[in-house]
Protein backbone atom coordinates (compact mmCIF):
# COMPACT_ATOMS: atom_id res chain seq x y z
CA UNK A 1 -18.71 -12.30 2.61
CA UNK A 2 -21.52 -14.46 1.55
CA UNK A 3 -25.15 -13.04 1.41
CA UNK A 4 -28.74 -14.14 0.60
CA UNK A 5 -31.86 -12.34 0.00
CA UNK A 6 -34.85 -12.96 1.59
CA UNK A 7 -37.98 -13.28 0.18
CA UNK A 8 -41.49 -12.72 2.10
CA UNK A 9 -44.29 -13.41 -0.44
CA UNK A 10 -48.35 -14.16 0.02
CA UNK A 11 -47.67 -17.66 0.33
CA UNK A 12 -43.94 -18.57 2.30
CA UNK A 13 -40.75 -17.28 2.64
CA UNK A 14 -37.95 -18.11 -0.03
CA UNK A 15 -34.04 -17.23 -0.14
CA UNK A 16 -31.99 -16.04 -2.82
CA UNK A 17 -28.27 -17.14 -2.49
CA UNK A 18 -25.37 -16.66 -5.38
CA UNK A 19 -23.72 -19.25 -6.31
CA UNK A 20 -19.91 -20.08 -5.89
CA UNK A 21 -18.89 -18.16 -9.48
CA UNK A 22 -20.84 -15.48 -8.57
CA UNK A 23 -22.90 -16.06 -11.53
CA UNK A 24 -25.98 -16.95 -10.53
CA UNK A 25 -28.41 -17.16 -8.46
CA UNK A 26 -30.19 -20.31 -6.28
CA UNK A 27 -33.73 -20.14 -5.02
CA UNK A 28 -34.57 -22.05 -1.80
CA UNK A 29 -37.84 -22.31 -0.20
CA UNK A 30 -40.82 -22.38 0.45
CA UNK A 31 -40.88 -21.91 4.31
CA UNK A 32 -43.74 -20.92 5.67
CA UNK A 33 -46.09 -22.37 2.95
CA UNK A 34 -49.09 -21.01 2.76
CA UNK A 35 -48.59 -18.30 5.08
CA UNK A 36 -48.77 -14.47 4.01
CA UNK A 37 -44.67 -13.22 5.07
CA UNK A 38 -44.68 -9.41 4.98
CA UNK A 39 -40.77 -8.85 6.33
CA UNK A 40 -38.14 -11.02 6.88
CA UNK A 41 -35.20 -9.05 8.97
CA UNK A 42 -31.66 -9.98 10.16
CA UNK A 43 -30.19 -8.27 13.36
CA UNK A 44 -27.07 -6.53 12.23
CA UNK A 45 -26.20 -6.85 16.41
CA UNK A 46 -26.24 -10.53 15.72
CA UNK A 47 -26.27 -12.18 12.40
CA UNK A 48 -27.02 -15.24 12.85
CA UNK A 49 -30.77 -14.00 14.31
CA UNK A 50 -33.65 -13.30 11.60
CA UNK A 51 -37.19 -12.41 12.55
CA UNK A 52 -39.69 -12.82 10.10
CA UNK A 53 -43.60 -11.40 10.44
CA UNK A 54 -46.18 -13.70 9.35
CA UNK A 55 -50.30 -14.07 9.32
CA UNK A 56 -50.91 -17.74 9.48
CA UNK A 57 -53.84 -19.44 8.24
CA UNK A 58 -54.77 -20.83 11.65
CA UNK A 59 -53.21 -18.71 14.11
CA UNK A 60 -53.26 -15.39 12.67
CA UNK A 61 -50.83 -12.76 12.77
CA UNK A 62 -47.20 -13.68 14.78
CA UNK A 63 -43.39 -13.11 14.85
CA UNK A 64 -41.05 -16.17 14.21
CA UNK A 65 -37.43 -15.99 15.14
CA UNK A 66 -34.01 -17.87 13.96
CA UNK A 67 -30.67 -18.24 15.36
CA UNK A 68 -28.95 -20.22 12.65
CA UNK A 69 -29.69 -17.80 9.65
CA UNK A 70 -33.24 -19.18 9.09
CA UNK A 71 -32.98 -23.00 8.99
CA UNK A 72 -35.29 -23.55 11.86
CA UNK A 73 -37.86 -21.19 13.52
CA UNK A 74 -39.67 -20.57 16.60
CA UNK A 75 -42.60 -18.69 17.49
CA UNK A 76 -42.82 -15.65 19.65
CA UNK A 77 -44.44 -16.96 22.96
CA UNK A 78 -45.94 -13.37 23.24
CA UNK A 79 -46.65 -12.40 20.12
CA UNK A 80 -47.41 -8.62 19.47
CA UNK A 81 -51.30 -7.59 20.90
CA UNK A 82 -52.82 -4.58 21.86
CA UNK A 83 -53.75 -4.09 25.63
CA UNK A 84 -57.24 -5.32 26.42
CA UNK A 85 -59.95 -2.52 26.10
CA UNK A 86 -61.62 -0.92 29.30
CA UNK A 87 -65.00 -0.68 29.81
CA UNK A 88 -67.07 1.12 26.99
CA UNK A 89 -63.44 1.56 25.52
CA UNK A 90 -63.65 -0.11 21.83
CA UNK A 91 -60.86 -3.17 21.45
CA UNK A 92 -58.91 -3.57 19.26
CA UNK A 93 -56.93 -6.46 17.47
CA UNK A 94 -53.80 -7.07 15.54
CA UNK A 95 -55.15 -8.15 11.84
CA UNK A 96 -50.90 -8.01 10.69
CA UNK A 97 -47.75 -7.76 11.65
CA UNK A 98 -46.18 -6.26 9.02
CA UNK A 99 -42.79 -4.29 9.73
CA UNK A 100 -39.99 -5.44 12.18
CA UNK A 101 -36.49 -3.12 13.06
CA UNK A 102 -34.23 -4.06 15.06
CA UNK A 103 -33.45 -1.73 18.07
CA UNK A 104 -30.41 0.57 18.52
CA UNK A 105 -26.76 -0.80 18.45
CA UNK A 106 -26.26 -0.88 22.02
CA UNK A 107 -30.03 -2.18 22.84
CA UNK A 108 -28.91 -5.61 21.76
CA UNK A 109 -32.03 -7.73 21.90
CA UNK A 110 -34.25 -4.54 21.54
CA UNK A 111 -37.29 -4.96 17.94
CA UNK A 112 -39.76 -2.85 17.43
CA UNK A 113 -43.24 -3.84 15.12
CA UNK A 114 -45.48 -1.98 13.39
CA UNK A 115 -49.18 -3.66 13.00
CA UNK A 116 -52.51 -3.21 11.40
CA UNK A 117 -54.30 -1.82 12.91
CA UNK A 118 -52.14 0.80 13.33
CA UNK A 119 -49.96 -0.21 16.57
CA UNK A 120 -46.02 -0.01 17.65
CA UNK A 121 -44.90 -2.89 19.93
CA UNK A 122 -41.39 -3.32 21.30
CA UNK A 123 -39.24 -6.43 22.26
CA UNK A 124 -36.34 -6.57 24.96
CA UNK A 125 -35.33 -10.27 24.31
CA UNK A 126 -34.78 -10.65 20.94
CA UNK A 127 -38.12 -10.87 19.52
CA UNK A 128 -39.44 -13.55 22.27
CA UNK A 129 -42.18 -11.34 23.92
CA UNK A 130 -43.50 -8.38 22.58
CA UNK A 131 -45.43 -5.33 25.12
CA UNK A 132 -47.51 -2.41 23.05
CA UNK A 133 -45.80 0.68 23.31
CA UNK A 134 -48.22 2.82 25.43
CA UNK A 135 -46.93 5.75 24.22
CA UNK A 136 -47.98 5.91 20.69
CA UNK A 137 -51.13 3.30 20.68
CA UNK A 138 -52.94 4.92 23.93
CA UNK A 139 -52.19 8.73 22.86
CA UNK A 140 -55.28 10.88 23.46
CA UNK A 141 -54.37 11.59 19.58
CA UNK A 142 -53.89 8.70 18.26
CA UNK A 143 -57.69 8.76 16.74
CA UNK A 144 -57.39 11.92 15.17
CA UNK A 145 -53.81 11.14 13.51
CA UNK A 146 -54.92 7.94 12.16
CA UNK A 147 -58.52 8.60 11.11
CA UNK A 148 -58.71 5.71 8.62
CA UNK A 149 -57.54 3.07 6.66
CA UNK A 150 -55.83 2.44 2.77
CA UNK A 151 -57.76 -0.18 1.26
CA UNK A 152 -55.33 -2.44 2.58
CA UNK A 153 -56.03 -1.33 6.03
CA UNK A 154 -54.08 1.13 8.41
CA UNK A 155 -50.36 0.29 8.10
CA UNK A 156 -47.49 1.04 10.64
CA UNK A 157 -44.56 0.76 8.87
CA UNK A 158 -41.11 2.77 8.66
CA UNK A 159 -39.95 2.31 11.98
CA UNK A 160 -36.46 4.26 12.23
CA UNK A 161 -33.60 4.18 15.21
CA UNK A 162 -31.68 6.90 15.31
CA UNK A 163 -28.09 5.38 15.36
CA UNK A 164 -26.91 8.26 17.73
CA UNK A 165 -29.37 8.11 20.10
CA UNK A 166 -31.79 5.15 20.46
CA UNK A 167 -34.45 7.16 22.48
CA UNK A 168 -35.10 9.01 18.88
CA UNK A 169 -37.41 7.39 17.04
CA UNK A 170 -39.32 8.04 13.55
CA UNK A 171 -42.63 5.89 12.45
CA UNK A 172 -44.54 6.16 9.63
CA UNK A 173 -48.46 4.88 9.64
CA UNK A 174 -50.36 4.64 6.25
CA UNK A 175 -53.19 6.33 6.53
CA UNK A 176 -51.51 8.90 9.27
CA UNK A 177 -48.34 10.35 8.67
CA UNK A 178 -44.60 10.68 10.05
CA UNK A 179 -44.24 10.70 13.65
CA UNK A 180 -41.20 11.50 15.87
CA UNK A 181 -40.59 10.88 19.22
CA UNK A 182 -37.20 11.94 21.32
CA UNK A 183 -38.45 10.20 24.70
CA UNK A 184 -38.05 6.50 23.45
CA UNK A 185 -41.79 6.17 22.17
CA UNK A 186 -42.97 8.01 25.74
CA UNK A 187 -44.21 10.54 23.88
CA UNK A 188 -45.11 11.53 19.65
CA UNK A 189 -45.23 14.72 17.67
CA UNK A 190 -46.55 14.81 13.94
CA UNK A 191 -43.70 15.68 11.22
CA UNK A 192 -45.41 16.29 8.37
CA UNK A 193 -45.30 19.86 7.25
CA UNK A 194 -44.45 20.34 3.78
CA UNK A 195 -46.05 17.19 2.57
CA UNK A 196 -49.50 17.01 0.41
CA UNK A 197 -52.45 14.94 1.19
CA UNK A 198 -54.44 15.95 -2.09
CA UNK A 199 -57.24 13.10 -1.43
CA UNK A 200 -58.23 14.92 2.13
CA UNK A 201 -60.15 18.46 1.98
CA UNK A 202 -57.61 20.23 2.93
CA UNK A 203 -54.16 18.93 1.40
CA UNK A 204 -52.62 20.84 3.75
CA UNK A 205 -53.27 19.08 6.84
CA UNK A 206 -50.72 18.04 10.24
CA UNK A 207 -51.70 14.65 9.85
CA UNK A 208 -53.72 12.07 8.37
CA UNK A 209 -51.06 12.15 5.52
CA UNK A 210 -50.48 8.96 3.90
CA UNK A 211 -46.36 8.24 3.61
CA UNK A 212 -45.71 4.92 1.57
CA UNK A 213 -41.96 4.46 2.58
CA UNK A 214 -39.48 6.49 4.70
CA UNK A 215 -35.92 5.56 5.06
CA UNK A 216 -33.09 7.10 7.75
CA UNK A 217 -29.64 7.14 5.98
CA UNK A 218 -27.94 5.15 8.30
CA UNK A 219 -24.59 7.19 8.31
CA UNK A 220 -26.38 10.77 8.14
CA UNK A 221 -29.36 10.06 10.10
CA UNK A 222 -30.71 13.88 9.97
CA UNK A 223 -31.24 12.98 6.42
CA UNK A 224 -35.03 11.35 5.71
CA UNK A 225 -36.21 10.54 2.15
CA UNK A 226 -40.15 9.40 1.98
CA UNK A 227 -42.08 8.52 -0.98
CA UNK A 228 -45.79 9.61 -0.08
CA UNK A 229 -48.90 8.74 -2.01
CA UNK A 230 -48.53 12.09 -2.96
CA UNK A 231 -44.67 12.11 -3.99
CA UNK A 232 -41.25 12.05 -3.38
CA UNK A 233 -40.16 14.20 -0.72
CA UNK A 234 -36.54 14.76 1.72
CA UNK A 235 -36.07 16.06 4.68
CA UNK A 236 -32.66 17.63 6.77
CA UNK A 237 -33.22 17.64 10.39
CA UNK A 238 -33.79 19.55 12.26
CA UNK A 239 -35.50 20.91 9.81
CA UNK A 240 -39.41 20.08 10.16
CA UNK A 241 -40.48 20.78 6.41
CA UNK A 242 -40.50 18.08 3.80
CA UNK A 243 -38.96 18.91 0.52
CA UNK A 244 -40.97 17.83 -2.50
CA UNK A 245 -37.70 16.23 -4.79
CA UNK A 246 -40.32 14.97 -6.97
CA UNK A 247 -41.08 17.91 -8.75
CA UNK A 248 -37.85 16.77 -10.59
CA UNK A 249 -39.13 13.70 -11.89
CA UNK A 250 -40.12 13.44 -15.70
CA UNK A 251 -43.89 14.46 -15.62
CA UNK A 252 -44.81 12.10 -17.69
CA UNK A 253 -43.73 9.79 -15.31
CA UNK A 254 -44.56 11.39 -12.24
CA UNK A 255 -43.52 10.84 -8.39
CA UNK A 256 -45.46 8.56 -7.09
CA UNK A 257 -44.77 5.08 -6.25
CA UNK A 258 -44.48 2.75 -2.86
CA UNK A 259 -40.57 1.96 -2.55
CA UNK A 260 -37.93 4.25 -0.98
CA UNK A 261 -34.03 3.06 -0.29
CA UNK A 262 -30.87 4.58 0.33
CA UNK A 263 -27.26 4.08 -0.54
CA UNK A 264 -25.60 2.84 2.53
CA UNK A 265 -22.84 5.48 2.80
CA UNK A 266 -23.83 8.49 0.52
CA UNK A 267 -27.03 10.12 1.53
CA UNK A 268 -27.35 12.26 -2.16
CA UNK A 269 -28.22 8.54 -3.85
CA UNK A 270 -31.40 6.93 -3.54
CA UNK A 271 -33.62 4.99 -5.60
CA UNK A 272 -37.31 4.99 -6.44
CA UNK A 273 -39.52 2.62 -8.65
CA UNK A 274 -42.40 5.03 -9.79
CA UNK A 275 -46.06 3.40 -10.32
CA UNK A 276 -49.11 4.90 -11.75
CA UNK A 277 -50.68 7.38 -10.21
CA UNK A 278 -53.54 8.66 -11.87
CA UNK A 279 -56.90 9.37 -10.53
CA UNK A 280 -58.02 5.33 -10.82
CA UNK A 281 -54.74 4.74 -8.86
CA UNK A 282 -54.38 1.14 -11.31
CA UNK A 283 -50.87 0.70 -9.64
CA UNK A 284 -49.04 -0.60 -12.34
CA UNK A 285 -45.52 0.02 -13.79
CA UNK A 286 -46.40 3.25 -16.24
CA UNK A 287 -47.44 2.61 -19.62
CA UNK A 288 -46.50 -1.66 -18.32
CA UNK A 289 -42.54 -0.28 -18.92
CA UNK A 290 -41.21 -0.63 -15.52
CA UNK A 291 -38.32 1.35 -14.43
CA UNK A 292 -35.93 2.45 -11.49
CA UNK A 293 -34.69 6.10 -11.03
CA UNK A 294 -32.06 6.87 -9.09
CA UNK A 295 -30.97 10.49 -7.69
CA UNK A 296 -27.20 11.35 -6.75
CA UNK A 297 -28.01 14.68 -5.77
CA UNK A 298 -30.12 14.54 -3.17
CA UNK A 299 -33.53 14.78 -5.55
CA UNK A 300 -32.36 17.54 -7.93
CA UNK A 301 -32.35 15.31 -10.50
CA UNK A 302 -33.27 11.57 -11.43
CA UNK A 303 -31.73 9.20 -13.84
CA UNK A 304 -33.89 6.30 -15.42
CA UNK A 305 -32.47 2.66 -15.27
CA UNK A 306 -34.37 0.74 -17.38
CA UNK A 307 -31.60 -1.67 -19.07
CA UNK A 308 -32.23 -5.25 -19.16
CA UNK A 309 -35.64 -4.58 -18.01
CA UNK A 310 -39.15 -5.35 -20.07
CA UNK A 311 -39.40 -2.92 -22.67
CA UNK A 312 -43.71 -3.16 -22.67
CA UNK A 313 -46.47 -5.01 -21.58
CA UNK A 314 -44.96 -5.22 -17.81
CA UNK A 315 -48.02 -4.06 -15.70
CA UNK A 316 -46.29 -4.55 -12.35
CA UNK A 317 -46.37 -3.02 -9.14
CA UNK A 318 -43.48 -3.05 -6.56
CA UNK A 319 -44.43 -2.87 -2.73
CA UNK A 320 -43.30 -0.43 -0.20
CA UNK A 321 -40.78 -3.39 1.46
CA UNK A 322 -39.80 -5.15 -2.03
CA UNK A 323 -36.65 -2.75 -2.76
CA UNK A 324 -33.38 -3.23 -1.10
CA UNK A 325 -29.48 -2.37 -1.54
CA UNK A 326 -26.96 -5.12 -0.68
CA UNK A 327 -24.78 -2.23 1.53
CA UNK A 328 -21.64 -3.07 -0.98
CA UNK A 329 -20.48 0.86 -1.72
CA UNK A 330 -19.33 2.00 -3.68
CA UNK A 331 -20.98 -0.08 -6.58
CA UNK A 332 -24.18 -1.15 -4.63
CA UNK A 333 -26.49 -3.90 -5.81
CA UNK A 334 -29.87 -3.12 -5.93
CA UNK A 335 -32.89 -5.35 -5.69
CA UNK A 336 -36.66 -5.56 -6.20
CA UNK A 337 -39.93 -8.09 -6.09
CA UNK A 338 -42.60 -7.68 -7.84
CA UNK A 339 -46.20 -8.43 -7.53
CA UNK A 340 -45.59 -10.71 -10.73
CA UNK A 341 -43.41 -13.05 -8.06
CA UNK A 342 -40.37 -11.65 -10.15
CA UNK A 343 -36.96 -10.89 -8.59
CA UNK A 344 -34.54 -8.55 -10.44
CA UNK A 345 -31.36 -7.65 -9.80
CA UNK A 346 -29.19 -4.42 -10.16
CA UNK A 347 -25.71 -4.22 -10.73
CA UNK A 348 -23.60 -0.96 -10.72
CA UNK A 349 -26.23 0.50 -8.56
CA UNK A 350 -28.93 -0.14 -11.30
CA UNK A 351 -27.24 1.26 -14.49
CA UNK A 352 -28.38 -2.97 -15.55
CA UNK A 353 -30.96 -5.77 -14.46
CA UNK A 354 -31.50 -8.98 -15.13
CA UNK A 355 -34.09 -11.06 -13.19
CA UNK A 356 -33.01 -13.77 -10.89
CA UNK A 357 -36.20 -15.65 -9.94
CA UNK A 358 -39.70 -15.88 -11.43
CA UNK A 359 -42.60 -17.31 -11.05
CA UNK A 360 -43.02 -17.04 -7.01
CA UNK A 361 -46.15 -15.79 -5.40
CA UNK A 362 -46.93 -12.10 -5.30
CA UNK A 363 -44.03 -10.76 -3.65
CA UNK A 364 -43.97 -8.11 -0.32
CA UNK A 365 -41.09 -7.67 1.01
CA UNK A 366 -36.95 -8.49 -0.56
CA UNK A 367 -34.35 -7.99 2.11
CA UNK A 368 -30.71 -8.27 2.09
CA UNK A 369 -28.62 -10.70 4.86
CA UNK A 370 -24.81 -11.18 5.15
């Protein structure tokens, strides 16, 4: 099985392929120059189809699709757009598209997108012509749960399928919260209990939380990790109340960070890539040593992976869609970008690294392709 990593990065789109030993690694690219790529996305229903997000220079935010495994692209001829405003209703416009999922297994053809502003859309022909999901972006609550912006804007991102039933669905919206719907997007619920929000006046609130990254084990989808502004946290439907795993992080190190993944068959192992936190939020690796921990207990306890990566003076961030696995159990590869335009690479699951590109453009998003 041959694979490739994609790269989405503030200016183009690169691959990463291995070469025929195995050994190493060979950068391809740019596509897309100039453009800002936020997620680049193969349909596991069909290979051979990526969809990539993009904000052009000249025509603003858009969708592109391939059916050869990304040698040529076309455009959406619908790309995604909220409905046109009423009268004295205030309209809104789609500034990014910046997450794409594919749709359940048996919805072949089926994306969804999550935009800034904060907006689902939802494809039926294989990312060709998008419609807003009226559901979730004309809720009579949709002001209240997303009552602002990070300083990146508001983000809809973490947009789960449950593989058992495809009108389950789980979104996360930065600044917002989780949000769950059972009716196919008809209807949305807040799922946040259990999680802080320590910058609003009452941390304890339903929504207006602020969830970096949540990730649906694919083969125990009642399992949820998240990684929050304000830390690590798992959930076990149908329970409705987050479990801060964080706690168990080193507190020198802390559990905050942007990245959350999974391994692709056991849902005790994930993997984090903690950032500083602290009250200036300068979103850097901690003390510039960057480093990966990885639970196999479901966030009792965390194991730092640091081998083969810089030792000091690293100040590096990692973004919420820069982190992947390659889905080889049982010894997974594990991935990362940074905002450096660095790749690294994980073998054993991240017990070493060694980095396989440098010197790209600030880096958002690493996904893995067969």
């Amino acid at each position: 099985m041959t694979s490739a990593l994609w790269i989405g990065t503030r200016k183009g789109a690169f691959t990463l392929r291995p070469d025929a030993r195995g050994r190493g690694w060979k950068l391809s690219g740019p596509q897309f120059l100039g453009h800002i790529i936020h997620h680049v996305v193969q349909d596991p229903r069909e290979p051979r189809v990526l969809l990539l997000a993009a904000k052009t220079g000249h025509l603003g935010p858009t969708v592109y699709r391939s059916s050869d495994r990304g040698r040529t692209w076309k455009e959406a001829a619908q790309p995604p757009a909220f409905r046109k405003a009423a009268d004295g209703e205030e309209a809104r416009a789609v500034e990014r598209v910046f997450w794409l999922t594919p749709g359940h297994a048996c919805e072949r053809g089926t994306w969804y997108a999550g935009t800034s502003p904060a907006g689902l859309f939802r494809s039926e022909d294989g990312g060709g012509r998008w419609q807003p999901v009226a559901g979730f972006n004309d809720h009579a609550m949709r002001p209240k749960w997303v009552p602002f912006g990070t300083p990146d804007g508001q983000l809809l991102h973490s947009i789960s399928v449950d593989p058992r039933d495809p009108q389950h669905l789980y979104i996360a919206i930065s600044i917002g919260g989780v949000f769950e719907s059972t009716d196919g997007g008809a209807d949305w619920a807040p799922l946040n209990e259990g999680c802080a929000a320590d910058f609003m006046p009452d941390p304890n609130v339903p929504y207006g939380h602020d969830p970096h990254c949540v990730a649906l084990h694919p083969g125990a989808p009642d399992r949820l990790y998240q990684q929050n502004h304000c830390g690590i946290y798992r959930l076990d439907r149908p329970e409705r109340c987050w479990v801060r795993i964080g706690r168990a992080m080193p507190k020198k190190v802390g559990d905050i960070g942007f990245p959350i993944v999974v391994h692709p068959s056991d849902p005790q192992t994930a993997w984090v890539l903690p950032m500083d936190g602290q009250t200036v939020w300068p979103r850097t690796s901690i003390a510039g040593k960057p480093a990966v921990y990885r639970t196999s207990d479901g966030g009792k306890s965390w194991r730092r992976l640091d081998r083969g990566l810089p030792q000091s003076q690293a100040w590096l961030t990692v973004l919420r869609q820069a982190m992947c696995t390659d889905g080889r159990a049982p010894r997974v590869g594990v991935y990362f970008g940074t905002t450096g335009g660095e790749v690294w690479a994980g073998a054993g699951g991240g017990e070493s690294w060694r980095c396989i590109a440098r010197h790209l453009p600030e880096i958002y998003s690493v996904t893995h392709a067969v």
